[in-house]
C-alpha atoms as a PDB file:
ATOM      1  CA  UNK A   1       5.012 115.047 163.526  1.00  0.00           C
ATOM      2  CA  UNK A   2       6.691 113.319 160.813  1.00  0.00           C
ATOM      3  CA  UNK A   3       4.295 111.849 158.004  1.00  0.00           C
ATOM      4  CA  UNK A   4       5.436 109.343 155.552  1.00  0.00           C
ATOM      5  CA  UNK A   5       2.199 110.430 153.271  1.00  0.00           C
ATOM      6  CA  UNK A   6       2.828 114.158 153.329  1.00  0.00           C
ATOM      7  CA  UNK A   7       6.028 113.658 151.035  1.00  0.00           C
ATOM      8  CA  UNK A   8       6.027 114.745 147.806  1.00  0.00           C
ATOM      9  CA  UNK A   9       7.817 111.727 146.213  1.00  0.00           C
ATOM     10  CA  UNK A  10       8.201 113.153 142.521  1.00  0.00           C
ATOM     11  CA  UNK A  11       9.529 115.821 143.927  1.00  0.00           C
ATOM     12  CA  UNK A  12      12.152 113.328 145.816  1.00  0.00           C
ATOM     13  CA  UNK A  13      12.879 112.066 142.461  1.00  0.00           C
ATOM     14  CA  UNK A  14      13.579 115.753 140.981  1.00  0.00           C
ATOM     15  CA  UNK A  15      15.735 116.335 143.961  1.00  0.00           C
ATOM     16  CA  UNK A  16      17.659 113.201 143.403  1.00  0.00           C
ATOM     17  CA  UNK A  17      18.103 114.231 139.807  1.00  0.00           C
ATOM     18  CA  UNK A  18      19.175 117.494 140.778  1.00  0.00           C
ATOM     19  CA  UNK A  19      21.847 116.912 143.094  1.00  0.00           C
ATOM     20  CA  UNK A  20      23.329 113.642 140.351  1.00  0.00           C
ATOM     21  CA  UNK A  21      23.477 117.064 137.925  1.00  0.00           C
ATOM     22  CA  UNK A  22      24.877 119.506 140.435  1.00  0.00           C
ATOM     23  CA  UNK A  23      27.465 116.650 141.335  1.00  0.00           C
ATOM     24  CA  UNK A  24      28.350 115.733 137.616  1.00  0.00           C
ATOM     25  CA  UNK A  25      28.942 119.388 136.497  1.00  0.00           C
ATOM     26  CA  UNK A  26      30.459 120.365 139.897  1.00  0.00           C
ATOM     27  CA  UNK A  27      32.846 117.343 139.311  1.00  0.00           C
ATOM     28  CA  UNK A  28      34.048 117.924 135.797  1.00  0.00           C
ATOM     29  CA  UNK A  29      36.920 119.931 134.381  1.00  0.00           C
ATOM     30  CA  UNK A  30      34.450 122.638 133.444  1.00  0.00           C
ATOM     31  CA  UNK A  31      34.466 123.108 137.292  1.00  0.00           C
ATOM     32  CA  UNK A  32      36.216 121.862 140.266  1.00  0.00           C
ATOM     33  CA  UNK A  33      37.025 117.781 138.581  1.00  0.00           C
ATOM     34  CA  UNK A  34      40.676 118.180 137.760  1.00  0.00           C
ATOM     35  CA  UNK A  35      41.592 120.394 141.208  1.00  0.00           C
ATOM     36  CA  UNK A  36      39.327 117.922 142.763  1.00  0.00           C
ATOM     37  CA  UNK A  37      41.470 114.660 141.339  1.00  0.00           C
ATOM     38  CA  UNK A  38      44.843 116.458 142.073  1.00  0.00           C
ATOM     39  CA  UNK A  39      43.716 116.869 145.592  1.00  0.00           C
ATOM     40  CA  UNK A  40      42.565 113.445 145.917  1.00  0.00           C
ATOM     41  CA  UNK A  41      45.795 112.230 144.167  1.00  0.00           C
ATOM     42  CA  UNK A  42      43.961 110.485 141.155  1.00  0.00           C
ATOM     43  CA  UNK A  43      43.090 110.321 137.614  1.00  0.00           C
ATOM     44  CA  UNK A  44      40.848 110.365 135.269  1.00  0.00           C
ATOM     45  CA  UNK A  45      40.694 106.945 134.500  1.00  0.00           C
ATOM     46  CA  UNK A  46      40.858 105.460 138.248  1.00  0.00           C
ATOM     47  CA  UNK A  47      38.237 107.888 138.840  1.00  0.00           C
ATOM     48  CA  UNK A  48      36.008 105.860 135.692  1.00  0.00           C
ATOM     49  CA  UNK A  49      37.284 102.617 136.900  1.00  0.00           C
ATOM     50  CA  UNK A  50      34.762 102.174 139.599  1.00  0.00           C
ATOM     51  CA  UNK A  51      32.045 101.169 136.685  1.00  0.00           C
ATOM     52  CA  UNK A  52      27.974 101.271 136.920  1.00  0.00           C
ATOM     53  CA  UNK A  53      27.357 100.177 140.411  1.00  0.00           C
ATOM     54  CA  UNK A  54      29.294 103.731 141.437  1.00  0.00           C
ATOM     55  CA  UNK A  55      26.959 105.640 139.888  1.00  0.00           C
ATOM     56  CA  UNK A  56      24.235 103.468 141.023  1.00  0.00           C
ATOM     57  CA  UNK A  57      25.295 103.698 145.132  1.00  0.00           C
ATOM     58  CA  UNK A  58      25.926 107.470 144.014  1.00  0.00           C
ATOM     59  CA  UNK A  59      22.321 107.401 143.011  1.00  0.00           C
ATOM     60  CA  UNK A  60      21.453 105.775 145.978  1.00  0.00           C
ATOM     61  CA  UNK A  61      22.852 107.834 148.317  1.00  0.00           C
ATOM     62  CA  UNK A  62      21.206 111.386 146.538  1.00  0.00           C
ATOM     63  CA  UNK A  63      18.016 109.516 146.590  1.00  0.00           C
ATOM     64  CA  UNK A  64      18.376 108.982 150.533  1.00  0.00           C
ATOM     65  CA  UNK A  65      19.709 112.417 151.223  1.00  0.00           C
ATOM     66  CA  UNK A  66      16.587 114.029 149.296  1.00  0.00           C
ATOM     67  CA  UNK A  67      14.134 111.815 150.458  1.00  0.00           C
ATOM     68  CA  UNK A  68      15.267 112.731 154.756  1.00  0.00           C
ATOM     69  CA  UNK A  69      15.420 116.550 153.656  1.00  0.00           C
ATOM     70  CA  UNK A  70      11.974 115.906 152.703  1.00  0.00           C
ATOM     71  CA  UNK A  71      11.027 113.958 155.604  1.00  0.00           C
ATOM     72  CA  UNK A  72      12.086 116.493 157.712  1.00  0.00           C
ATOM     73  CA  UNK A  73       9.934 119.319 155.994  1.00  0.00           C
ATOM     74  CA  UNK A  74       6.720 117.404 156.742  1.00  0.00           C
ATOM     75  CA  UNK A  75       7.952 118.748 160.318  1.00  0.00           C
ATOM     76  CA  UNK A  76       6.656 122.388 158.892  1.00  0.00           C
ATOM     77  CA  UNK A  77       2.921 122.924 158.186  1.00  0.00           C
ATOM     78  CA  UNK A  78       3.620 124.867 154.935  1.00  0.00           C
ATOM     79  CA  UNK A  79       6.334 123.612 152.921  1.00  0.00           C
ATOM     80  CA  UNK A  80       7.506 126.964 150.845  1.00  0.00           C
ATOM     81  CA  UNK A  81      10.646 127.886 149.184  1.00  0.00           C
ATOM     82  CA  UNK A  82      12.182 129.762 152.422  1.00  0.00           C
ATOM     83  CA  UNK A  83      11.264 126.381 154.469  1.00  0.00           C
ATOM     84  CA  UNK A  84      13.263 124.094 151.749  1.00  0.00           C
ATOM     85  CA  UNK A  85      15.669 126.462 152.046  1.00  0.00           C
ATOM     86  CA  UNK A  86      15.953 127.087 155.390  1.00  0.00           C
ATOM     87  CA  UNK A  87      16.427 123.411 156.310  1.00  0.00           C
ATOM     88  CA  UNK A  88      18.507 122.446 153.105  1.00  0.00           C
ATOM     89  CA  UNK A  89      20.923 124.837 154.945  1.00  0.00           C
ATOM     90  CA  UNK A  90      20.931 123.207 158.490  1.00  0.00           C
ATOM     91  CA  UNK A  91      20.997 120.152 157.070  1.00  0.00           C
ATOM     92  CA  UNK A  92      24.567 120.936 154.595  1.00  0.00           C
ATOM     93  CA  UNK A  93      26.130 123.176 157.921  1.00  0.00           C
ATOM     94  CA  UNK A  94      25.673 120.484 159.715  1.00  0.00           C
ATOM     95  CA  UNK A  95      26.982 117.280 157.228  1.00  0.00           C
ATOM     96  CA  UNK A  96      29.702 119.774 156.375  1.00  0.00           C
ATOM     97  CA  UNK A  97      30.817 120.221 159.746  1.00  0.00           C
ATOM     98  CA  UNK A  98      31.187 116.160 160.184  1.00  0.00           C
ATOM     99  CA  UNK A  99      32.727 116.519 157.050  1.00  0.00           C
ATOM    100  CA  UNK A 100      35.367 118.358 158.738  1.00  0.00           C
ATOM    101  CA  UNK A 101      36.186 116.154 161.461  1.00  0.00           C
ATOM    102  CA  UNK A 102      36.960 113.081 159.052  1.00  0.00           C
ATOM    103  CA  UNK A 103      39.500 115.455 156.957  1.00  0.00           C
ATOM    104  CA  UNK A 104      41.239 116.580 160.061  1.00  0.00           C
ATOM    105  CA  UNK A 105      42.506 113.043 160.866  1.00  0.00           C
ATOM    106  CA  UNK A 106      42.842 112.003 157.376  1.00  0.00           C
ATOM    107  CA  UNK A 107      45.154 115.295 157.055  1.00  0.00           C
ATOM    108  CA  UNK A 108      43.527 116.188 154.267  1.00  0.00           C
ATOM    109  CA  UNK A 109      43.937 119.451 152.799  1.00  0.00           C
ATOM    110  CA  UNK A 110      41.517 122.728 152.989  1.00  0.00           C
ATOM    111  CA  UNK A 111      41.299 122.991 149.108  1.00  0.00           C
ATOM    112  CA  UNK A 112      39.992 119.148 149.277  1.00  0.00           C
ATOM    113  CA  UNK A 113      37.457 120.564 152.100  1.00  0.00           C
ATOM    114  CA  UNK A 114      35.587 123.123 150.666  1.00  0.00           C
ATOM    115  CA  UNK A 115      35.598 121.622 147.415  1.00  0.00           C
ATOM    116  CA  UNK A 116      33.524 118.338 148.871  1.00  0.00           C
ATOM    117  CA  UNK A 117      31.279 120.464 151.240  1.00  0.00           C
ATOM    118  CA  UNK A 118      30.770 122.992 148.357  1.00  0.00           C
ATOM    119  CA  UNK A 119      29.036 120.475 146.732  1.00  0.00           C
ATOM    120  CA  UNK A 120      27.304 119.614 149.007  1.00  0.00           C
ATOM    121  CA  UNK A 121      26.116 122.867 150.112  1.00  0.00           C
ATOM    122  CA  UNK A 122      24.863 123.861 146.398  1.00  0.00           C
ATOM    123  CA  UNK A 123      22.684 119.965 146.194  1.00  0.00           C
ATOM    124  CA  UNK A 124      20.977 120.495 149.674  1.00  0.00           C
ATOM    125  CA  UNK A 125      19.931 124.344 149.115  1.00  0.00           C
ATOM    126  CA  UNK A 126      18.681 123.173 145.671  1.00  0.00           C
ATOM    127  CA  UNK A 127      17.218 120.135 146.563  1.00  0.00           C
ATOM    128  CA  UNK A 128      15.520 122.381 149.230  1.00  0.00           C
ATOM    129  CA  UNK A 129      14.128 124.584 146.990  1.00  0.00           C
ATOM    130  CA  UNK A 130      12.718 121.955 144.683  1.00  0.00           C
ATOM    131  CA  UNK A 131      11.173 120.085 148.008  1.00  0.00           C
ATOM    132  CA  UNK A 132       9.804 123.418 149.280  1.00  0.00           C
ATOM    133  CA  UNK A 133       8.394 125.025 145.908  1.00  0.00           C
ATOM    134  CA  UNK A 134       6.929 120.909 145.419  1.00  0.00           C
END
């Protein structure tokens, strides 16, 4: 049964802050940020034109995403790392597999695709390790 008291909420936070890393460094030229703006057909400075409340909603969102993955390991009676793990990696299958659908009518390409679920594969299987190991 799901229990709103056995989640570690610090360790929500450190999963939050984990996946706004992963996503900064994932997104920058030292990785996959210029393929990923060609791809998307921007540049650099639409990209910054969005301003604070961007990175706030981005926030937002990591903060949601971490705080179900750990809502869904109170399901397990021992949280460990291979539990985190285990359901940080049905949870990004499974969000990268909608993924898909919305790129196949949006025609967008496959370069685009595994660059977006990429990321999100690496901030779920870290953020499950931090909520497993927490």
């Amino acid at each position: 049964m799901i229990d709103l008291l056995e989640i570690n909420y610090f360790a929500v936070l450190l999963a939050t802050l984990a996946t706004m890393m992963i996503g900064f460094l994932w997104y920058s030229p030292a990785l996959f940020g210029n393929l990923w703006m060609k791809e998307i057909g921007l540049n650099k400075e639409d990209i910054s034109s969005g301003g604070p409340m961007t990175y706030v909603l981005t926030a937002l969102t990591a903060l949601v995403g971490s705080f179900f993955l750990a809502l869904l390991l109170t399901l397990f009676e021992e949280r460990t790392i291979m539990s985190g793990l285990t359901v940080a990696i049905i949870v990004a299958i499974s969000i990268s597999a909608k993924i898909g659908m919305n790129f196949l009518f949006e025609s967008k390409t496959k370069r685009l695709y595994f660059i977006t679920i990429g990321y999100h594969i690496v901030a779920y299987i870290v953020s499950g390790i931090i909520l497993g190991i927490m």
